[in-house]
N, C-alpha and C. Protein backbone atom coordinates (compact mmCIF):
# COMPACT_ATOMS: atom_id res chain seq x y z
N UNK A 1 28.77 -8.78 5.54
CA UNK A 1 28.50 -9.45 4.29
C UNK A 1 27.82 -8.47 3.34
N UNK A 2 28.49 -8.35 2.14
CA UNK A 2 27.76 -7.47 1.48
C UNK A 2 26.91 -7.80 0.29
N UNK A 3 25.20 -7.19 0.26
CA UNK A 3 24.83 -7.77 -0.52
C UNK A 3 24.37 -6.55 -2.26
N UNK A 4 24.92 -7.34 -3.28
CA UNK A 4 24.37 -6.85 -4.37
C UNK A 4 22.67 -6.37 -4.54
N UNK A 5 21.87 -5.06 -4.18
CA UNK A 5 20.89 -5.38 -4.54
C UNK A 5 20.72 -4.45 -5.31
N UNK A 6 19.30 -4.49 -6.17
CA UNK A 6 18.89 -3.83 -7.23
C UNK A 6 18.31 -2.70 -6.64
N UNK A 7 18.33 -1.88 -7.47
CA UNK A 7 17.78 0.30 -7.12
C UNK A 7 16.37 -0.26 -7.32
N UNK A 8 16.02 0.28 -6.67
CA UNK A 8 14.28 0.39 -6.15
C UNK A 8 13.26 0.22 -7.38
N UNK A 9 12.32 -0.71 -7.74
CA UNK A 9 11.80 -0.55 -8.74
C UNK A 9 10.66 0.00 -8.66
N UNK A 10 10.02 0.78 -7.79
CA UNK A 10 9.14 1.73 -7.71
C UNK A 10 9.88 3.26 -8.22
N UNK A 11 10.99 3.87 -7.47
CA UNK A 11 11.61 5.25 -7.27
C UNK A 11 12.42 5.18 -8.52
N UNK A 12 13.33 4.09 -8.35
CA UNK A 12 14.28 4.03 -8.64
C UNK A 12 15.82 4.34 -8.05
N UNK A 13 15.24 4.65 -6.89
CA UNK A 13 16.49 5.10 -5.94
C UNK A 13 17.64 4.48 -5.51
N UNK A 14 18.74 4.45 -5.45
CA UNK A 14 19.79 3.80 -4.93
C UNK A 14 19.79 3.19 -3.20
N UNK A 15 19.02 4.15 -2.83
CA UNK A 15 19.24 4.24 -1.24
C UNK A 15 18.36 2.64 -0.90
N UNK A 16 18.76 1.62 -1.22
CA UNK A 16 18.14 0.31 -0.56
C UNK A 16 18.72 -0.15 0.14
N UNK A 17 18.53 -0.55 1.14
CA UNK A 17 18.63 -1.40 2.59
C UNK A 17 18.20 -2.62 3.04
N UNK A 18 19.29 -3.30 3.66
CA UNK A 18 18.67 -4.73 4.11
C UNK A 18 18.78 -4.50 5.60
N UNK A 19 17.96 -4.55 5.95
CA UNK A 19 17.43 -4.96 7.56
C UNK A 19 17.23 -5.92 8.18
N UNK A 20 18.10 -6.01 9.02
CA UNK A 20 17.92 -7.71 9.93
C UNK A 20 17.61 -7.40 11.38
N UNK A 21 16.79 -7.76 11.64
CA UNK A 21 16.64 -7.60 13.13
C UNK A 21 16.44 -8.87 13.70
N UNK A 22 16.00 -9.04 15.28
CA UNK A 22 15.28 -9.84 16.25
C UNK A 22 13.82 -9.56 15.94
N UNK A 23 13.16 -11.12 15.89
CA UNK A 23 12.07 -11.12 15.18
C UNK A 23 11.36 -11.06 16.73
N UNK A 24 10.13 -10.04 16.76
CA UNK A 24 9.51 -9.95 17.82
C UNK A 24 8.29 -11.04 17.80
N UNK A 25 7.70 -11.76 16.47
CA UNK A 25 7.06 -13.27 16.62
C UNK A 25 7.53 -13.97 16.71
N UNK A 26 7.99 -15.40 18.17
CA UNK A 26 8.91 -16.09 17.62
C UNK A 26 8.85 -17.09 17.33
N UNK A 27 7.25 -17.21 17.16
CA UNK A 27 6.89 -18.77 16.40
C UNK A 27 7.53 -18.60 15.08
N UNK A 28 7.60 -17.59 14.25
CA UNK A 28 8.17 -17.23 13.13
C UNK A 28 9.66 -17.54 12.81
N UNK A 29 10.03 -17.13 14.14
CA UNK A 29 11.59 -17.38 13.63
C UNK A 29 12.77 -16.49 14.61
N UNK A 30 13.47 -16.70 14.90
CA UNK A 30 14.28 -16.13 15.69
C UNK A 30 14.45 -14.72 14.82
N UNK A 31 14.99 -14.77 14.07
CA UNK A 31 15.67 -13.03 13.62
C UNK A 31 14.61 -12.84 12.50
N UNK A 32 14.93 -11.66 11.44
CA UNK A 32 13.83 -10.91 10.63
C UNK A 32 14.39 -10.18 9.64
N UNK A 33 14.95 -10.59 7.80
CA UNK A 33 15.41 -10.05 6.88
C UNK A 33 14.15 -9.23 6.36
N UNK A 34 14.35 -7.73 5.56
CA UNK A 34 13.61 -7.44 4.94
C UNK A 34 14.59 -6.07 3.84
N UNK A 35 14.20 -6.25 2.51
CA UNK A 35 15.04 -5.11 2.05
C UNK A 35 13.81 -3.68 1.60
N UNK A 36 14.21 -3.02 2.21
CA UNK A 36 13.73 -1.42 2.09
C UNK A 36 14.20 -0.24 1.23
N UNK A 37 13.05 0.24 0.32
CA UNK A 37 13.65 1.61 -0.14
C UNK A 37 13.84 2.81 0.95
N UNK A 38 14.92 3.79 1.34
CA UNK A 38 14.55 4.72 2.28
C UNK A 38 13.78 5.90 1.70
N UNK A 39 13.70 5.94 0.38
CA UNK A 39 13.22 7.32 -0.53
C UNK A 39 11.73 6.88 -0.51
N UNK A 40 10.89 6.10 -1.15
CA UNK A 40 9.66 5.55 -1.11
C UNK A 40 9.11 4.90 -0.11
N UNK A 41 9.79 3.71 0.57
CA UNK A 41 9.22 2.96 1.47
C UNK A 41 8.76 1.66 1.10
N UNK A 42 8.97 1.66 -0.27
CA UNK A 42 8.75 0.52 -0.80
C UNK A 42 9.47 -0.99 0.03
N UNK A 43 9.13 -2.23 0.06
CA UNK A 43 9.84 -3.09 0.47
C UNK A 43 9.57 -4.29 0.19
N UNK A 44 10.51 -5.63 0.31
CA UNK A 44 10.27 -6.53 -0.09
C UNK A 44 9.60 -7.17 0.74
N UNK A 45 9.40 -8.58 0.89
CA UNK A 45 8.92 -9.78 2.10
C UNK A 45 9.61 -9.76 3.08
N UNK A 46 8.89 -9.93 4.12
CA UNK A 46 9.76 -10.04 5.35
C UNK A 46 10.05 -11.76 5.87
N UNK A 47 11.35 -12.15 5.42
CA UNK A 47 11.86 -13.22 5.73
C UNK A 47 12.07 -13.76 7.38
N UNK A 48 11.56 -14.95 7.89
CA UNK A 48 11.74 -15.36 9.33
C UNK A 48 12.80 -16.42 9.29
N UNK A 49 13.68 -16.69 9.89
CA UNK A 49 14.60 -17.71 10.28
C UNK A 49 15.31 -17.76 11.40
N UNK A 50 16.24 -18.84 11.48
CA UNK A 50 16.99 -18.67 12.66
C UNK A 50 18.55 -19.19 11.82
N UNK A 51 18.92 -19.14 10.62
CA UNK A 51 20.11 -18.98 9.74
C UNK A 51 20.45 -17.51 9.22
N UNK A 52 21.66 -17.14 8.69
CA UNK A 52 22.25 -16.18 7.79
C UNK A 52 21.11 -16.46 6.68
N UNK A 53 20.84 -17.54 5.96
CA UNK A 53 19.92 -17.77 4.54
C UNK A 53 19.08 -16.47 4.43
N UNK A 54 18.24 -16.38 6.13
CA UNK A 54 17.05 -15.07 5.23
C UNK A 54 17.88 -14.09 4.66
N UNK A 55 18.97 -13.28 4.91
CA UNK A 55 19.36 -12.38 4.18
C UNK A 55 19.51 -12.38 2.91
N UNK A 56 19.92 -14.01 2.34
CA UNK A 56 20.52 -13.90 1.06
C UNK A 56 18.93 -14.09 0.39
N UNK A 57 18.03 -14.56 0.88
CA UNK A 57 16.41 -15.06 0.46
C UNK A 57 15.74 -13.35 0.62
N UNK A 58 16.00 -12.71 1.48
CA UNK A 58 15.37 -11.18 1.50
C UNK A 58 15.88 -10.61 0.29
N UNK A 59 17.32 -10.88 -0.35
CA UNK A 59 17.87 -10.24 -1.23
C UNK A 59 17.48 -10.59 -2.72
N UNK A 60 17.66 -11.99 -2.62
CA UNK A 60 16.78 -12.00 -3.98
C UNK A 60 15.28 -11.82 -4.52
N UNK A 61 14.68 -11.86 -3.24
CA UNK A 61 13.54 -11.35 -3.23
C UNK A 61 13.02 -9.99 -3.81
N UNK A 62 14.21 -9.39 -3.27
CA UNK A 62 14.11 -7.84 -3.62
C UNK A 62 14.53 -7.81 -4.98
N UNK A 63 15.65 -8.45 -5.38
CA UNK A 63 16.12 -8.48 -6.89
C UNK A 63 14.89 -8.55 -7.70
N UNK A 64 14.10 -10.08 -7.33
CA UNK A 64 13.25 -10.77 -8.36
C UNK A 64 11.85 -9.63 -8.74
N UNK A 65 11.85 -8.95 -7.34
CA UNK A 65 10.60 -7.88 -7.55
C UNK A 65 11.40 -6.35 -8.07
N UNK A 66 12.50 -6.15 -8.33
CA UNK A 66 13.16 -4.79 -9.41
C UNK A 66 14.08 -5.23 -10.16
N UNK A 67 13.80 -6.76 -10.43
CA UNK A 67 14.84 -6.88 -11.42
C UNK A 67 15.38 -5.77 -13.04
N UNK A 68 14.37 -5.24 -13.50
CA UNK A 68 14.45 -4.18 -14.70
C UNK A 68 13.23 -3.08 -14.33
N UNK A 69 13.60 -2.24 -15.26
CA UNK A 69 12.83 -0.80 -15.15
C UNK A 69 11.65 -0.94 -15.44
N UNK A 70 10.95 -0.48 -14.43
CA UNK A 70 9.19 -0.44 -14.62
C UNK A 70 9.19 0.80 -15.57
N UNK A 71 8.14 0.47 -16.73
CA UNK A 71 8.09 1.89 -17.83
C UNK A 71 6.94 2.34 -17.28
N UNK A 72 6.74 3.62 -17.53
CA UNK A 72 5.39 4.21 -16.86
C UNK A 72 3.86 3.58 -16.84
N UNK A 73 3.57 2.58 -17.96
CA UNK A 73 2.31 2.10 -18.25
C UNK A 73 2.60 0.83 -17.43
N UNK A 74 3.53 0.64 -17.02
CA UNK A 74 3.60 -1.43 -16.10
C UNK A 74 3.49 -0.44 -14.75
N UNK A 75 3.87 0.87 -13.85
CA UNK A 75 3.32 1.00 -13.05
C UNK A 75 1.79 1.75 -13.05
N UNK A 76 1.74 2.34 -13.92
CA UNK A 76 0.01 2.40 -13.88
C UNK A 76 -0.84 1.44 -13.90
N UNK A 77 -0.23 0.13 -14.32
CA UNK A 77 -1.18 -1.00 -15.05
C UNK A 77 -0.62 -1.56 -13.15
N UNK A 78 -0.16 -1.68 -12.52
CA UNK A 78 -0.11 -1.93 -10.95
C UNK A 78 -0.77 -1.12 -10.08
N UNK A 79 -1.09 -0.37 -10.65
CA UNK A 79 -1.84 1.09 -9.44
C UNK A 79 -3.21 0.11 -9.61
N UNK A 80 -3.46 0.51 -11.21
CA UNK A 80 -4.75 0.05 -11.30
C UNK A 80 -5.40 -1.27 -10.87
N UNK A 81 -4.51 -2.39 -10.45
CA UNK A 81 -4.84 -3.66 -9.90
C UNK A 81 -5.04 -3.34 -8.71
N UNK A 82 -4.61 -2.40 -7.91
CA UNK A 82 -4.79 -1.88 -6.67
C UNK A 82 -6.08 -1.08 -6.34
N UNK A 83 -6.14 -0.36 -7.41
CA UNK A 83 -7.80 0.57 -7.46
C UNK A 83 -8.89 -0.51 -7.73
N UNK A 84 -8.63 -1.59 -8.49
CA UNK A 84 -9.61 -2.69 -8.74
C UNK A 84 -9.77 -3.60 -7.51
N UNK A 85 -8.88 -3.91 -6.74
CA UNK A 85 -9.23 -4.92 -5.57
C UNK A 85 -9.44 -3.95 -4.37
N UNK A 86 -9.60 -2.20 -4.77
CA UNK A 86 -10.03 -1.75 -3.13
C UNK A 86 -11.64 -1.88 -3.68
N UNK A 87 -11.71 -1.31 -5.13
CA UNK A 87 -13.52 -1.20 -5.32
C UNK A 87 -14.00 -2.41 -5.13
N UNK A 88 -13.75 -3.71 -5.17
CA UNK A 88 -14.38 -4.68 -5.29
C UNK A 88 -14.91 -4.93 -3.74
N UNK A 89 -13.71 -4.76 -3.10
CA UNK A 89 -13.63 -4.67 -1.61
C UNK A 89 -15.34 -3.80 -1.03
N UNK A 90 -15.20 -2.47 -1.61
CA UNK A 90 -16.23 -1.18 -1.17
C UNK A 90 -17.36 -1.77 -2.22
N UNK A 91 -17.52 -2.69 -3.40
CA UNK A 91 -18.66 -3.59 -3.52
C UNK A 91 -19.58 -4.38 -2.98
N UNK A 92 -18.37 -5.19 -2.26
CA UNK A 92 -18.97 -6.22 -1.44
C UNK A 92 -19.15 -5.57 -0.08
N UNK A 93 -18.77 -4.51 0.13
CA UNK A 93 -19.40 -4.25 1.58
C UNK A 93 -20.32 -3.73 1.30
N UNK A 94 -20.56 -2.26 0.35
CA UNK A 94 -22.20 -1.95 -0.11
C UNK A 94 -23.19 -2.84 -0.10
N UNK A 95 -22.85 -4.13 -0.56
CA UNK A 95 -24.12 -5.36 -0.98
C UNK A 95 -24.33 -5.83 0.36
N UNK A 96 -22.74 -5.69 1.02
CA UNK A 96 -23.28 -6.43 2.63
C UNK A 96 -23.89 -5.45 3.21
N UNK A 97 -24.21 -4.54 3.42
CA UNK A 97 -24.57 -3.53 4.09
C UNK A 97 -26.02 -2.98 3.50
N UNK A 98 -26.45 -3.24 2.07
CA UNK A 98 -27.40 -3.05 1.98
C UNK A 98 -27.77 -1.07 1.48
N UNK A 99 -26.73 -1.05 0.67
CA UNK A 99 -26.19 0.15 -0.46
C UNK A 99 -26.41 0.45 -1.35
N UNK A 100 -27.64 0.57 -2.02
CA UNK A 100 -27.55 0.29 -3.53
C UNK A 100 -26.89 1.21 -4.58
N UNK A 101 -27.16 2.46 -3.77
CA UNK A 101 -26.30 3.33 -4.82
C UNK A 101 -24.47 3.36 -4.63
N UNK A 102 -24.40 2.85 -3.32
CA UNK A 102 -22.90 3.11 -3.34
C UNK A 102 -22.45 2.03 -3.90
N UNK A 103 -23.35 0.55 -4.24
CA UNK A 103 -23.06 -0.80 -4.72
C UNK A 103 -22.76 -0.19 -6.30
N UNK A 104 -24.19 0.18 -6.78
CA UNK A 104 -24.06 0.81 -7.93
C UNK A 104 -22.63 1.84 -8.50
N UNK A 105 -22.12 2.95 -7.82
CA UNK A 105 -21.28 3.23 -8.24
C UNK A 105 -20.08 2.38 -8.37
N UNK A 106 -19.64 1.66 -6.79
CA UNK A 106 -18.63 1.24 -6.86
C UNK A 106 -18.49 0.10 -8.09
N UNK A 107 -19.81 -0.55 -8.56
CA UNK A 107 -19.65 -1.81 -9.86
C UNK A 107 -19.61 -0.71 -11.10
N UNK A 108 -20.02 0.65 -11.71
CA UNK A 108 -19.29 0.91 -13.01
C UNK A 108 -17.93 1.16 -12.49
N UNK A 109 -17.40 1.62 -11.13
CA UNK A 109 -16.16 1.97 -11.20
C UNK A 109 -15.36 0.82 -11.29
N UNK A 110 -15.89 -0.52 -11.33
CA UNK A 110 -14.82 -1.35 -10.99
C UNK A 110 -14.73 -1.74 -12.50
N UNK A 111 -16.12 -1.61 -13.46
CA UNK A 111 -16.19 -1.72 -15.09
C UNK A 111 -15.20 -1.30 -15.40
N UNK A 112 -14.82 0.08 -15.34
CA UNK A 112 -14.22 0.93 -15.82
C UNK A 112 -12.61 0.57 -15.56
N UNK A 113 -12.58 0.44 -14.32
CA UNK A 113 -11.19 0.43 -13.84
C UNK A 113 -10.36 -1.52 -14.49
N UNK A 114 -11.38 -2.56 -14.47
CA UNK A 114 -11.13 -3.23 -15.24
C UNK A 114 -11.02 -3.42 -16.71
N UNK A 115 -11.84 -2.65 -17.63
CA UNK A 115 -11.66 -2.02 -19.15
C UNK A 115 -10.12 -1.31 -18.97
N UNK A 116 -9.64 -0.61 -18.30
CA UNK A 116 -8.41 0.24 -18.21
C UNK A 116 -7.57 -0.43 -18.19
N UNK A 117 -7.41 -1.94 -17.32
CA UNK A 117 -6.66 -2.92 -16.81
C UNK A 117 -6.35 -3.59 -18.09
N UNK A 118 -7.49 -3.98 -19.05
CA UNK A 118 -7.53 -4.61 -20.14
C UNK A 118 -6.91 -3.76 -21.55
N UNK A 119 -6.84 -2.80 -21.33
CA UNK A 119 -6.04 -1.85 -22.29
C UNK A 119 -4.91 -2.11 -21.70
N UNK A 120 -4.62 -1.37 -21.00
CA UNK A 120 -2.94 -1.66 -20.68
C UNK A 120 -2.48 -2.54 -20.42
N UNK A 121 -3.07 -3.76 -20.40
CA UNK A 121 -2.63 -5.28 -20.55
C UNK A 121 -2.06 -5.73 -21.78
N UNK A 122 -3.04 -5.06 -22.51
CA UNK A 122 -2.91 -4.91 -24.40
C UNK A 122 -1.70 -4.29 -24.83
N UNK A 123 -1.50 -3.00 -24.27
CA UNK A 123 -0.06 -2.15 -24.76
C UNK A 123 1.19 -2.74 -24.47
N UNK A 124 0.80 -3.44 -22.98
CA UNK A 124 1.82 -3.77 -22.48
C UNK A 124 2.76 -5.20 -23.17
N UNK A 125 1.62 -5.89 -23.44
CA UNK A 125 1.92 -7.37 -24.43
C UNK A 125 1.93 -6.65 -26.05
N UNK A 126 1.44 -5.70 -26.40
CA UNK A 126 1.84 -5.35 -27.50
C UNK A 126 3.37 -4.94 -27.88
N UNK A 127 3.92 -4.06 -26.94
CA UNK A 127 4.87 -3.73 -26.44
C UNK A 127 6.27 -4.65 -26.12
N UNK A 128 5.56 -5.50 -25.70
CA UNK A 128 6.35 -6.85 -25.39
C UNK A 128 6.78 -7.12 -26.74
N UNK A 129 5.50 -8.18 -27.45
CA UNK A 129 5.86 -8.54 -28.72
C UNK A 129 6.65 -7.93 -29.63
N UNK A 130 6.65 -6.37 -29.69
CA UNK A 130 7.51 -5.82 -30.49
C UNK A 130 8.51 -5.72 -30.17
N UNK A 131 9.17 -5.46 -28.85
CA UNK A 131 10.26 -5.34 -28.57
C UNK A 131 10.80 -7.37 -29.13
N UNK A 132 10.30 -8.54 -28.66
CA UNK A 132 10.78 -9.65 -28.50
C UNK A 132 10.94 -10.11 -30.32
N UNK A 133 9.95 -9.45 -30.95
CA UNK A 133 9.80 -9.69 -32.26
C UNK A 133 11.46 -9.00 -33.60
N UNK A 134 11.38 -7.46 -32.86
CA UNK A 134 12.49 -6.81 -33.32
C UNK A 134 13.68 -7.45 -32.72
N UNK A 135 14.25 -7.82 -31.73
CA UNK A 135 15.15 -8.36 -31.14
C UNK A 135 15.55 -10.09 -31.95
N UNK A 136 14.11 -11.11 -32.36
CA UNK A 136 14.74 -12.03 -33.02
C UNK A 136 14.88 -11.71 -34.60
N UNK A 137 14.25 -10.81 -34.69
CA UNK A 137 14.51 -10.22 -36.24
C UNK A 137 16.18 -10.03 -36.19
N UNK A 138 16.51 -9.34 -35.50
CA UNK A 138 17.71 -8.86 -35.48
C UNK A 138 18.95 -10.02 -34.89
N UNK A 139 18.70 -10.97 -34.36
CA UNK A 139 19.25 -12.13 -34.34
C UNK A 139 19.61 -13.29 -35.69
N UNK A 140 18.64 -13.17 -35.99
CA UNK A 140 18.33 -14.09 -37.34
C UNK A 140 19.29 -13.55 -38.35
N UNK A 141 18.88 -12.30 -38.64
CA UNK A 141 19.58 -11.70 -39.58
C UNK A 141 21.22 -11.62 -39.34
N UNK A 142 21.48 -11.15 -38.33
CA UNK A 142 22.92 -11.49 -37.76
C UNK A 142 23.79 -13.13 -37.68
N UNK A 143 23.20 -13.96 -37.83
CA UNK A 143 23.68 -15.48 -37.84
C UNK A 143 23.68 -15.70 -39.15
């Protein structure tokens, strides 16, 4: 069965793969869909069932998460949600642990790294709007 999927929206690579195996949990489910970049490693959810369905559910999965091209600021503005929930993480263990300076750094870094989040949240919806704004401009005028 062959499935349509989308080029990697991390790499961009062609090389994506759907993987089905025997699910080694089997409260989960007899077999095990998952679609994989081989260039990055990137991958989607790992689907449990005991139907054909997970494949076509692994696949859109993978679609719905590369459906269009990440521009360079929507994956920085994802790194950075990632740098924000490890500091918060190395926050709360400083405070549990009884850290003050490593509490202390890790809370301006998480300032900082959330101010960053909030800019490129900004470009990114700025960005948006203009593109969605020029596009009904250009509709309107055409009808």
């Amino acid at each position: 069965m062959a499935h349509d999927l989308n080029p990697c929206g991390f790499c961009r690579s062609e090389a994506v793969h759907l993987h089905h195996a025997m699910s080694d949990d089997r409260s989960e489910g007899l077999f095990m869909a998952q679609v994989r970049c081989s260039v990055c490693g990137a991958s989607g959810g790992r689907i449990y069932g005991d139907d054909v369905d997970i494949e076509r559910d692994a696949v859109l999965i993978w679609n719905q998460i590369c459906q269009r091209p990440n521009t360079p600021i929507e994956i920085i503005g994802r790194l950075n949600v990632n740098i924000f929930s490890l500091l918060m993480m190395t926050y709360i263990a400083a405070i549990t642990f009884d850290a003050p300076a490593l509490s202390r750094a890790a809370g301006y870094a998480m300032a900082g790294s959330f101010l960053a989040g909030v800019v490129m949240a900004g470009i990114i919806s700025w960005r948006h709007w203009r593109t969605t704004s020029d596009s009904n401009s250009l509709t309107r005028s055409s009808t």
